[in-house]
Protein backbone atom coordinates (compact mmCIF):
# COMPACT_ATOMS: atom_id res chain seq x y z
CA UNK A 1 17.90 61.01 -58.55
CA UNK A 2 17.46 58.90 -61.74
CA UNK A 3 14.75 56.39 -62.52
CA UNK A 4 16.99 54.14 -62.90
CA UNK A 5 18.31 53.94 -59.19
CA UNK A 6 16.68 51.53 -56.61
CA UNK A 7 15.33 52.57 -53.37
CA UNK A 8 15.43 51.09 -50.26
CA UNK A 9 13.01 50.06 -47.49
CA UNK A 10 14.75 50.84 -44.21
CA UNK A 11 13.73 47.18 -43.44
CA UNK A 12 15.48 46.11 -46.81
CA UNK A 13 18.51 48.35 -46.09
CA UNK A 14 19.04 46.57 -42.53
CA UNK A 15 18.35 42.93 -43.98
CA UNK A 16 21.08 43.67 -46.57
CA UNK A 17 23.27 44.88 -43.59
CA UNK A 18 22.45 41.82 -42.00
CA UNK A 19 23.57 39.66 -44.58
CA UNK A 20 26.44 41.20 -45.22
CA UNK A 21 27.81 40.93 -41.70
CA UNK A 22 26.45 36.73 -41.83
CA UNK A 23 28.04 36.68 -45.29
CA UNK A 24 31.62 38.18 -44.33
CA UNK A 25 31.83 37.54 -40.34
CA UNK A 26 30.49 34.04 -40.33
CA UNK A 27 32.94 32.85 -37.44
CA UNK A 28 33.46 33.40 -33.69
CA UNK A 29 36.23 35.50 -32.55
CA UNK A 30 38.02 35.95 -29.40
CA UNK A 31 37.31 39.81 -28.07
CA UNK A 32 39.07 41.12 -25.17
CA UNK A 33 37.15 44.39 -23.64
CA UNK A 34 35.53 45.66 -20.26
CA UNK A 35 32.38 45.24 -18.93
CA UNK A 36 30.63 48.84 -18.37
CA UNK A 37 27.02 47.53 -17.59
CA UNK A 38 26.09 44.06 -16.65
CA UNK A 39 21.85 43.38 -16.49
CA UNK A 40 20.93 40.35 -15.79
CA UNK A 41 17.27 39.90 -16.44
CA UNK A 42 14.42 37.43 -15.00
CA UNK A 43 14.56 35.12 -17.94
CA UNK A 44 18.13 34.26 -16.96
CA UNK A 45 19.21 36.14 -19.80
CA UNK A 46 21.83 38.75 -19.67
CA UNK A 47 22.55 41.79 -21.07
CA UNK A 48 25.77 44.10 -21.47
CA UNK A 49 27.91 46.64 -22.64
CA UNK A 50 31.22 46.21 -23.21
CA UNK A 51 33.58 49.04 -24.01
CA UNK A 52 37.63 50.09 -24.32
CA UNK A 53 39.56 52.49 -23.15
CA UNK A 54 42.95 53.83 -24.54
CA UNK A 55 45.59 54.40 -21.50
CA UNK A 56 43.92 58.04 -20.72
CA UNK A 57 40.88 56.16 -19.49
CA UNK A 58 39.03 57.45 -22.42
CA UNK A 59 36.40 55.09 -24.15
CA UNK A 60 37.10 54.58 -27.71
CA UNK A 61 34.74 51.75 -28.37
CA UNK A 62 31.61 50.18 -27.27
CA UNK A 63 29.09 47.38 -28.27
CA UNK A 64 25.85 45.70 -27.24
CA UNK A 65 26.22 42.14 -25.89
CA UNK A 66 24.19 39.31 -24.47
CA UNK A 67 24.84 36.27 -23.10
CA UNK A 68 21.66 33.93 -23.71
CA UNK A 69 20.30 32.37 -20.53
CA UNK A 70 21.32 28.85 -20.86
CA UNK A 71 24.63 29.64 -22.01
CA UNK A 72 25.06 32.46 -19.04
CA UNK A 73 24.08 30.04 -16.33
CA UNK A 74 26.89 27.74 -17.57
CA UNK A 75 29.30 30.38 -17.97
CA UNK A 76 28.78 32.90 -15.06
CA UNK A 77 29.41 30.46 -12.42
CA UNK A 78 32.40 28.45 -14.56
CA UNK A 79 33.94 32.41 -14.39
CA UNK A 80 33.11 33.15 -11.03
CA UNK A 81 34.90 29.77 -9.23
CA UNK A 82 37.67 29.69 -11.29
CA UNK A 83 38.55 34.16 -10.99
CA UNK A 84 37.22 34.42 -7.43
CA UNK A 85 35.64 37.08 -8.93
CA UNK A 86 31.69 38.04 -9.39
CA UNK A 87 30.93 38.27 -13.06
CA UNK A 88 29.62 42.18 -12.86
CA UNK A 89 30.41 45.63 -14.18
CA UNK A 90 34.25 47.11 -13.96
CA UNK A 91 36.56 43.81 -14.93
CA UNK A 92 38.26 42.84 -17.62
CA UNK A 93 37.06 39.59 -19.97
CA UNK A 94 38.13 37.65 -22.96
CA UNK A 95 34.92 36.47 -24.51
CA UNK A 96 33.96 34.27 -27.61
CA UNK A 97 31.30 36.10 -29.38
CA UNK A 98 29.60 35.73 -32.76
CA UNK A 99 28.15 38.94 -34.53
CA UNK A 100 24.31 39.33 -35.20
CA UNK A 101 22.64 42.12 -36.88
CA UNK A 102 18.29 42.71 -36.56
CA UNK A 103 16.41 44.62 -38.42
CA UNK A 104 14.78 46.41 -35.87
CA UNK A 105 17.63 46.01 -33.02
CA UNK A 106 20.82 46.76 -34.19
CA UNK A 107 24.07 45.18 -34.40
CA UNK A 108 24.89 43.19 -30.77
CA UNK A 109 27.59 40.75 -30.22
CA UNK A 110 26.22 37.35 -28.87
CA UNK A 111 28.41 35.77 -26.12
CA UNK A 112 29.12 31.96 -26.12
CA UNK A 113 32.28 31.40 -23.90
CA UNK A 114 34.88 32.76 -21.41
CA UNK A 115 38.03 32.74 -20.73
CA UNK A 116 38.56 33.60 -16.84
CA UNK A 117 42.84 33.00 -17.35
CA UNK A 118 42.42 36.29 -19.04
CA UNK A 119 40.54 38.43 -16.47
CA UNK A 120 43.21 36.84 -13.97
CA UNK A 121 45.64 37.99 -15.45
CA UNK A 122 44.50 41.42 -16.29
CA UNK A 123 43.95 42.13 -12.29
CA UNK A 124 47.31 40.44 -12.09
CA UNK A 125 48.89 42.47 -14.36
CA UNK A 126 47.15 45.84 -13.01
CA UNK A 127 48.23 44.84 -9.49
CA UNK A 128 52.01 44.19 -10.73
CA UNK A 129 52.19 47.76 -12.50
CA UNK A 130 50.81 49.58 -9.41
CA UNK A 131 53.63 47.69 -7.32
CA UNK A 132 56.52 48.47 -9.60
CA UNK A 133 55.72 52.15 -9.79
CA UNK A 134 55.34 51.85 -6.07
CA UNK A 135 58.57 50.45 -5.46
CA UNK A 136 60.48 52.40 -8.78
CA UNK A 137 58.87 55.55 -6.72
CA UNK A 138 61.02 54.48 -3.34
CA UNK A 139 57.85 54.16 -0.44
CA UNK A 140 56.62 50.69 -1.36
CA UNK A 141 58.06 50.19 2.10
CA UNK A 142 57.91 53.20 3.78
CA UNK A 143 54.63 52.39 6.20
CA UNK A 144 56.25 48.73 6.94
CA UNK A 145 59.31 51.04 8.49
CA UNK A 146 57.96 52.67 10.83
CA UNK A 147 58.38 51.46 14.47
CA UNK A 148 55.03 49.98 15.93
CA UNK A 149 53.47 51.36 19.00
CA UNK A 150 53.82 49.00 22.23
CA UNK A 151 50.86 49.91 23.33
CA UNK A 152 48.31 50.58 20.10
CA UNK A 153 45.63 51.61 21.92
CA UNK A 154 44.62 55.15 20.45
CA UNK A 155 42.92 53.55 17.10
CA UNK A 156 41.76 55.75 14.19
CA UNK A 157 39.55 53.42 11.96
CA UNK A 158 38.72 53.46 8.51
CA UNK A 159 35.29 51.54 7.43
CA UNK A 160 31.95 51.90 6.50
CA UNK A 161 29.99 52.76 10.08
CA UNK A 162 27.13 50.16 8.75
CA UNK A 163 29.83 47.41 8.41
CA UNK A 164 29.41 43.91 9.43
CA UNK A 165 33.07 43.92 9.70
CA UNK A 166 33.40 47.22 11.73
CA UNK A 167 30.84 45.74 13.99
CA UNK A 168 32.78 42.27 14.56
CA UNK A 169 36.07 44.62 15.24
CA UNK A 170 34.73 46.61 17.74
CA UNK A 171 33.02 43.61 19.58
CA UNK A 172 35.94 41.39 19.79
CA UNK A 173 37.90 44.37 20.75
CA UNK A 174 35.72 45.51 23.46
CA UNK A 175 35.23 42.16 24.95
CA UNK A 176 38.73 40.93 24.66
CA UNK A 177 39.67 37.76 27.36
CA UNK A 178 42.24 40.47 28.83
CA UNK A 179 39.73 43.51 29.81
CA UNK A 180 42.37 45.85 28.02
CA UNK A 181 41.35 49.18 27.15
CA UNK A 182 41.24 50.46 23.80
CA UNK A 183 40.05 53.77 22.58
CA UNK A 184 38.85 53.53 18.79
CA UNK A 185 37.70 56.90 17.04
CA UNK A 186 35.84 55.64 13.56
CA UNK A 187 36.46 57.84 10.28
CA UNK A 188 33.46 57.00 7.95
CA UNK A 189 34.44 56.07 4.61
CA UNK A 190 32.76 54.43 1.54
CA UNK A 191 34.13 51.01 1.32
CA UNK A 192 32.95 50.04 -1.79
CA UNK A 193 32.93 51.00 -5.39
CA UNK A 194 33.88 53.83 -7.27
CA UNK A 195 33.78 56.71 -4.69
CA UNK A 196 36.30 53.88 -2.30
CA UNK A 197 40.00 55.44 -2.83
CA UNK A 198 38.73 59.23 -2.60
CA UNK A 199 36.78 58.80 0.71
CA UNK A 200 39.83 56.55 2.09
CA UNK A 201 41.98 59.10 1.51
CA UNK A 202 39.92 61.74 2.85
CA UNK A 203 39.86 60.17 6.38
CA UNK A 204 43.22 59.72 5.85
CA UNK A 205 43.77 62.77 5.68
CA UNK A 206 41.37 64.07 8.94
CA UNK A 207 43.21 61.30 10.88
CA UNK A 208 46.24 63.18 9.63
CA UNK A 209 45.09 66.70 10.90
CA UNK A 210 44.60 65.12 14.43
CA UNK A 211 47.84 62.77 14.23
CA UNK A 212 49.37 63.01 18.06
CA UNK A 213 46.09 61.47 19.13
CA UNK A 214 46.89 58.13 18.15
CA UNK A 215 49.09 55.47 17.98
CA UNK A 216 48.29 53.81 14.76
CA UNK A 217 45.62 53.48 12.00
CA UNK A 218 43.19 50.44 11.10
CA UNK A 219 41.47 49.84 7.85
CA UNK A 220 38.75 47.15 7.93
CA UNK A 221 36.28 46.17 5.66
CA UNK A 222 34.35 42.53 5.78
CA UNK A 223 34.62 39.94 2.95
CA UNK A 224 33.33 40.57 -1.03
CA UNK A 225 34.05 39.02 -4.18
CA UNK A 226 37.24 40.16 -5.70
CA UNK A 227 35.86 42.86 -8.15
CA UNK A 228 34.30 44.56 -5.14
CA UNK A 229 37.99 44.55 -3.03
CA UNK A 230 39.39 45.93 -6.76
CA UNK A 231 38.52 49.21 -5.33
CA UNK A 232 41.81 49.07 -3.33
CA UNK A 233 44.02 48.19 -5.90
CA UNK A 234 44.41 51.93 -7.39
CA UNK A 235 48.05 53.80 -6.99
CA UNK A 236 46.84 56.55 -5.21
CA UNK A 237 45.46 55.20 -2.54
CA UNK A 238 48.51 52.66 -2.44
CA UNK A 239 50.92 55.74 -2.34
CA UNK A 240 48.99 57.36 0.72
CA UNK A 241 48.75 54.45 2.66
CA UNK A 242 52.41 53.74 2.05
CA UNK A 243 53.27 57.54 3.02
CA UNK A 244 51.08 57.66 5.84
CA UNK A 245 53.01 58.38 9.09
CA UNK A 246 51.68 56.55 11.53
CA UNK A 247 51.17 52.52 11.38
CA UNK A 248 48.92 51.00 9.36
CA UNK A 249 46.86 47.65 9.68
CA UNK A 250 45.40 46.72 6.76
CA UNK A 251 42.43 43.67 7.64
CA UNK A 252 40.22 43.48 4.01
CA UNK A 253 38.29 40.75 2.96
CA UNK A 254 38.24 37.12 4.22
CA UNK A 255 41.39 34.13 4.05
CA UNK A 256 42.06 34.61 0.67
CA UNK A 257 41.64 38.05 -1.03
CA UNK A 258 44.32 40.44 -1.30
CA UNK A 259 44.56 43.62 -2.13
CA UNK A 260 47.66 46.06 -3.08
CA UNK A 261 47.51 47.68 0.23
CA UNK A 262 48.38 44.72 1.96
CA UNK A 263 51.79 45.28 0.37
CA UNK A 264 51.86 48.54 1.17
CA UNK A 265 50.27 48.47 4.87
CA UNK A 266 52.78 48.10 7.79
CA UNK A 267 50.37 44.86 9.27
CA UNK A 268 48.74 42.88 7.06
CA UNK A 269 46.05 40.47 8.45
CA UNK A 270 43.18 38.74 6.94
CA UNK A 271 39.91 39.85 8.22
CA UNK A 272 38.47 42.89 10.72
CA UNK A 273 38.16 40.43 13.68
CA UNK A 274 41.98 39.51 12.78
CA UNK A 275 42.94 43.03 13.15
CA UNK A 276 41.37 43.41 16.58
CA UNK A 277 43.26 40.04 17.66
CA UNK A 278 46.48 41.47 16.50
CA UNK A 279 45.72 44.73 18.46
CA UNK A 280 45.18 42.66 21.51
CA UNK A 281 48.11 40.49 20.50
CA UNK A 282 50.07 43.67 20.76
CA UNK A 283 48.71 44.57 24.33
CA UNK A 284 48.72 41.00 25.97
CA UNK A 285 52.60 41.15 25.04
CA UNK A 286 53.41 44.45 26.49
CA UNK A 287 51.77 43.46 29.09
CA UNK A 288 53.66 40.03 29.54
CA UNK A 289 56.70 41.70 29.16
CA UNK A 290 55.75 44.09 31.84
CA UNK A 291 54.76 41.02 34.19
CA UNK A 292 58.09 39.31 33.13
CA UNK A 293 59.87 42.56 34.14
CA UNK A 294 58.12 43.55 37.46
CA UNK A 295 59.44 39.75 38.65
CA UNK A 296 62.82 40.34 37.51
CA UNK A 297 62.81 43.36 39.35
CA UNK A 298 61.03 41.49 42.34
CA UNK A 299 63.31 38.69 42.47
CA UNK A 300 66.49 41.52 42.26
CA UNK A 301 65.20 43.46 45.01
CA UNK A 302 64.58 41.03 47.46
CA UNK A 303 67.44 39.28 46.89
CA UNK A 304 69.14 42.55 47.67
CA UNK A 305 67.22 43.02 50.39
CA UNK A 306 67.79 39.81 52.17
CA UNK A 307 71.51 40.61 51.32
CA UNK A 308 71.30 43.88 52.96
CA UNK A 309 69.26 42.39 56.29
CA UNK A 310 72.42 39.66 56.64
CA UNK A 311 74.89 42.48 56.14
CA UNK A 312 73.07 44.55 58.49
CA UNK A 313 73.06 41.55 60.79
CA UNK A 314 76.76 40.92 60.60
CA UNK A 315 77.56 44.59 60.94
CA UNK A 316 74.94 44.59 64.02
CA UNK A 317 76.91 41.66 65.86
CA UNK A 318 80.53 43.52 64.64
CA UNK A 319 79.62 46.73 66.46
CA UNK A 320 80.52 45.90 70.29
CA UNK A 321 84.22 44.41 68.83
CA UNK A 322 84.42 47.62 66.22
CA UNK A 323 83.63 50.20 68.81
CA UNK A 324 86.38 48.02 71.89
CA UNK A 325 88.43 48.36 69.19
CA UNK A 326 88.46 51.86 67.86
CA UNK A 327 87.81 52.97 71.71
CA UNK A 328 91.51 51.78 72.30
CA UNK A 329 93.29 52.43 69.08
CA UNK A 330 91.85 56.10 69.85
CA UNK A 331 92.65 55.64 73.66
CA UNK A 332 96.19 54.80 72.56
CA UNK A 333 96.49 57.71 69.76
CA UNK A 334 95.44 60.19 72.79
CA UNK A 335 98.18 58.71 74.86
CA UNK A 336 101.12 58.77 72.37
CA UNK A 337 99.59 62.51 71.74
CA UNK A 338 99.84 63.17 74.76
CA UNK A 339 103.37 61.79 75.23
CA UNK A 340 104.74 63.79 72.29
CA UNK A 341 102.95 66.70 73.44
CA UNK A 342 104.91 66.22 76.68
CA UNK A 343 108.08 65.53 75.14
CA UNK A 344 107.75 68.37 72.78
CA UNK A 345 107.09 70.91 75.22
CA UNK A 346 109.65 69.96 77.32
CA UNK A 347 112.10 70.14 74.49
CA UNK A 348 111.17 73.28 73.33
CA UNK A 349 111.32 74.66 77.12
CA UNK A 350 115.07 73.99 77.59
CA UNK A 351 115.47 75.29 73.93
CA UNK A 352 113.92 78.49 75.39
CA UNK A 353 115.75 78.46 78.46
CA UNK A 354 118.89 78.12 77.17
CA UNK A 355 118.05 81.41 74.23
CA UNK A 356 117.08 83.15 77.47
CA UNK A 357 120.24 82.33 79.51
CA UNK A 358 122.30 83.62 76.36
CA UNK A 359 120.61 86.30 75.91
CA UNK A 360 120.68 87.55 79.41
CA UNK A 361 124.84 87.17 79.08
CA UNK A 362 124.46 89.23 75.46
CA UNK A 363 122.52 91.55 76.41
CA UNK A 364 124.71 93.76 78.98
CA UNK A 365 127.69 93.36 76.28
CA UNK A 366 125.48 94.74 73.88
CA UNK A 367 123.73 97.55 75.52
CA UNK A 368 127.15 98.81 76.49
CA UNK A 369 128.17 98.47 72.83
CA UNK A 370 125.85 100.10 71.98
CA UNK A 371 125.84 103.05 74.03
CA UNK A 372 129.08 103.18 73.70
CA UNK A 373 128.47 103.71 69.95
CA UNK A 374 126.07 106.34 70.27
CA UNK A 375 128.19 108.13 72.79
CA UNK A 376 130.56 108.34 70.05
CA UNK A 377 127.77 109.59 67.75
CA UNK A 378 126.74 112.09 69.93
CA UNK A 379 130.51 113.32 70.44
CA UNK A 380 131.06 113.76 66.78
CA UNK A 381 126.99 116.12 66.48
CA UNK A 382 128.71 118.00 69.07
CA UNK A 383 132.10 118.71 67.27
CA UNK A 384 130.00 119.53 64.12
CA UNK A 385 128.22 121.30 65.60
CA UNK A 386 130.48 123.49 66.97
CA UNK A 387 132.12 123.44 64.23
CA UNK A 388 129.60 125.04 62.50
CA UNK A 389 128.59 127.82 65.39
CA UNK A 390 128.26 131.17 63.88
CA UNK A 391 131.14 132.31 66.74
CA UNK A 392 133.60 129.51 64.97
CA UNK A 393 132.46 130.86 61.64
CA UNK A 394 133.14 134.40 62.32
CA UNK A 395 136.58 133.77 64.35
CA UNK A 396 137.44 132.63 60.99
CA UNK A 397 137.33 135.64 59.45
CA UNK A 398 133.79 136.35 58.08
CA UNK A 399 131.70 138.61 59.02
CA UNK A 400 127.56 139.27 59.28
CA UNK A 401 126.06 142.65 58.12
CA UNK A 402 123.20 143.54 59.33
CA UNK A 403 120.48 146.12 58.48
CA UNK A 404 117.97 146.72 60.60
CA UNK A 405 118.63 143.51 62.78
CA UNK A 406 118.12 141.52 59.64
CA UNK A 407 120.94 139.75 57.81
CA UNK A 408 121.43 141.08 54.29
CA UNK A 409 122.01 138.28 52.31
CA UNK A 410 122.37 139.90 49.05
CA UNK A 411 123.73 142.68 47.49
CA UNK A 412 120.01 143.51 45.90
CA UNK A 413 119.07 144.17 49.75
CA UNK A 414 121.19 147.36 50.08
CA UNK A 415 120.06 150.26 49.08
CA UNK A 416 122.33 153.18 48.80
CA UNK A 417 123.64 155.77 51.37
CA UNK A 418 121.67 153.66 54.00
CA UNK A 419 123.43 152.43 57.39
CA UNK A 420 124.71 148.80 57.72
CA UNK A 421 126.06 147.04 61.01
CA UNK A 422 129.35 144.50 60.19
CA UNK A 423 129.61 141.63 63.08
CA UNK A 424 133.16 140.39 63.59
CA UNK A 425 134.47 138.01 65.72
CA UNK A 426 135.24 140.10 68.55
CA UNK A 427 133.27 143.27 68.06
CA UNK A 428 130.94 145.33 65.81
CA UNK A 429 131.39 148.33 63.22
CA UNK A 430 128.89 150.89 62.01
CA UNK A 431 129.20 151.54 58.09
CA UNK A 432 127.48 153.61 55.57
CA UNK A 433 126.78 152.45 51.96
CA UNK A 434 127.99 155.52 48.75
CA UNK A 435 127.85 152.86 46.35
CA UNK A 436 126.89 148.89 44.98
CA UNK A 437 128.23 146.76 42.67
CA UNK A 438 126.30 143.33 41.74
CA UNK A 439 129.17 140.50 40.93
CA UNK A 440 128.66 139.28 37.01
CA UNK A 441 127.37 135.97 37.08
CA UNK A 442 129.96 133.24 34.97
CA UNK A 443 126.90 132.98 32.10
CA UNK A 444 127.08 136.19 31.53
């Protein structure tokens, strides 16, 4: 280091810092950012951070800021009426600031004015994004499709167990004008802040693990300022509620907040105590429709029954004429029976009578016919058969030889030199056998 070169006092280093920045940033300038810490203090002054994040979520800038107490009581209730919105941690603001530098503090911006048309339309602009992708995604409108229960009353809820809100649901279900019965379960859930969409979703999903045990679902949280209900404006949470499969009421906040799952939900109301009067609204008409029906039904049936008694009644006085009646037309069926059955038989008596009488005069002509056929049957056996007596057959010149009383029918029966008997017609000759000669068959 030379001689020549000056040094600094950290004190003189800061003040030149100091008046550089008052030198070259004189102005005020419009800054748009988000509040990360928001400290009000008992002097009425307050005290912030304010940070940005690129579209990762990831902080890529952050300054010191405070808003001096008689300008912040001016400007935090100016914001607040005009957003709807408490002027806290987690929302988006464009804010006039002017740039100081301190010695011993550091650089800090100092706040002098607001513009709440910004932060509106941030949330606005948040809340339209979420929507689109909803609806570009295709289940914006899933939840608001499915068919509602008749009779909703198997209720899983969703809220904070400590809940002012949860409390005024139960009661004004419980002690509803009607004395209908409903059967809430309650799924704990953190209702607020940062820690809101994961816990939503995770009794979500244990109402899902137990799903055939009710009809629909109810979430319910009591009134807050809009940057506390900005908990339920985040896509995921949108998306389950939207994909969930059973019903969904949706009752957040008081008259006029609004949340994104109120476009999602398949009910929308306003309030916890609204959702309990639509849940009874539900019941009370079911039940008027089941009143309406049973006298319908009442009114059919006796009508039909009073029809009935008078038809019975006519039938009743009809019976002594109905049974006169059929008594003769079956009195007079049995008699014209009874005459054809007498005609008839008659009929078919001299039909038989006369088959007899010719049959009696055909018979004896055809018995003696007949014998006289087989007489001439009998003559002709008799002719064959004499015919054909071995005395006819021998007087016409054959002969029977005989070997030992046995007829020889071949000439393989003879033996030679042996001693035959030949049977004529009128006598018998002894003969003895020198030689045979078998006849030569036409094949060979």
């Amino acid at each position: 280091m030379s001689e020549q070169e000056h040094i600094y006092t950290l004190t003189e280093l800061n003040m030149s810092i100091r008046e550089a920045i008052e030198e070259r940033l004189p102005h005020e300038y419009w800054v748009c950012a988000e509040i990360s810490e928001c400290h009000p203090n008992r002097n009425g002054h307050c005290y912030l951070e304010l940070i940005e994040k690129d579209h990762q979520g990831r902080t890529t800038a952050r300054q010191r800021a405070i808003i001096w107490a008689n300008t912040y009581n001016l400007l935090r209730p100016y914001f607040e009426q005009e957003t709807g919105q408490t002027f806290t941690a987690g929302i988006q603001v464009l804010v006039s600031v002017s740039i100081t530098y301190h010695e011993l503090y550091g650089m800090s911006l100092t706040i002098h004015d607001i513009n709440p048309t910004y932060t509106i339309g941030e949330a606005a602009r948040r809340r339209a994004e979420i929507l689109a992708q909803l609806e570009a995604d295709g289940i914006i409108n899933d939840n608001k499709e499915l068919p509602l229960p008749i009779l909703p009353q198997r209720i899983a809820v969703i809220s904070s167990h400590t809940a002012a809100g949860y409390g005024d649901f139960s009661e004004q279900l419980h002690n509803n004008p009607y004395g209908y019965k409903f059967y809430p379960v309650l799924f704990p859930a953190i209702m607020q802040g940062e820690n809101t969409e994961t816990s939503v979703i995770d009794a979500l999903n244990r109402i899902h693990c137990h799903i055939d045990l009710f009809d629909c679902v109810v979430i319910i949280r009591g009134g807050g300022s809009t940057s506390e209900l900005s908990c339920f404006d985040t896509y995921n949470l949108a998306g389950n509620v939207a994909q969930f499969p059973l019903p969904i009421i949706v009752g957040i906040g008081h008259e006029r907040d609004e949340t994104i799952l109120d476009y999602v939900a398949a009910i929308r109301v306003k309030t916890p105590t609204a959702a309990a009067e639509w849940l009874i609204e539900q019941l009370h008409r079911a039940d008027l429709a089941a009143q309406s029906t049973r006298k319908v039904i009442t009114e059919i049936v006796s009508r039909r029954i009073m029809a009935e008694n008078n038809r019975l009644q006519q039938l009743t006085g009809n019976i002594p004429y109905i049974v006169t009646q059929r008594l003769h037309k079956e009195k007079w069926q049995q008699q014209n029976i009874a005459h054809h059955i007498e005609r008839n038989t008659t009929d078919r008596m001299s039909r038989e009578h006369q088959r007899l009488s010719l049959l009696a005069h055909l018979i004896p002509e055809r018995t003696t016919a007949l014998l006289r056929q087989e007489q001439q049957h009998i003559d002709n056996l008799a002719h064959t058969v004499q015919l054909l007596s071995p005395d006819a057959v021998l007087s016409r010149g054959y002969s029977l030889i005989l070997q030992g009383n046995k007829v020889v029918k071949t000439i393989d029966s003879l033996s030679p030199y042996s001693n035959i008997e030949i049977q004529l017609a009128d006598g018998t000759a002894q003969a003895h056998i020198t030689t045979t000669t078998k006849q030569k068959s036409n094949e060979e």
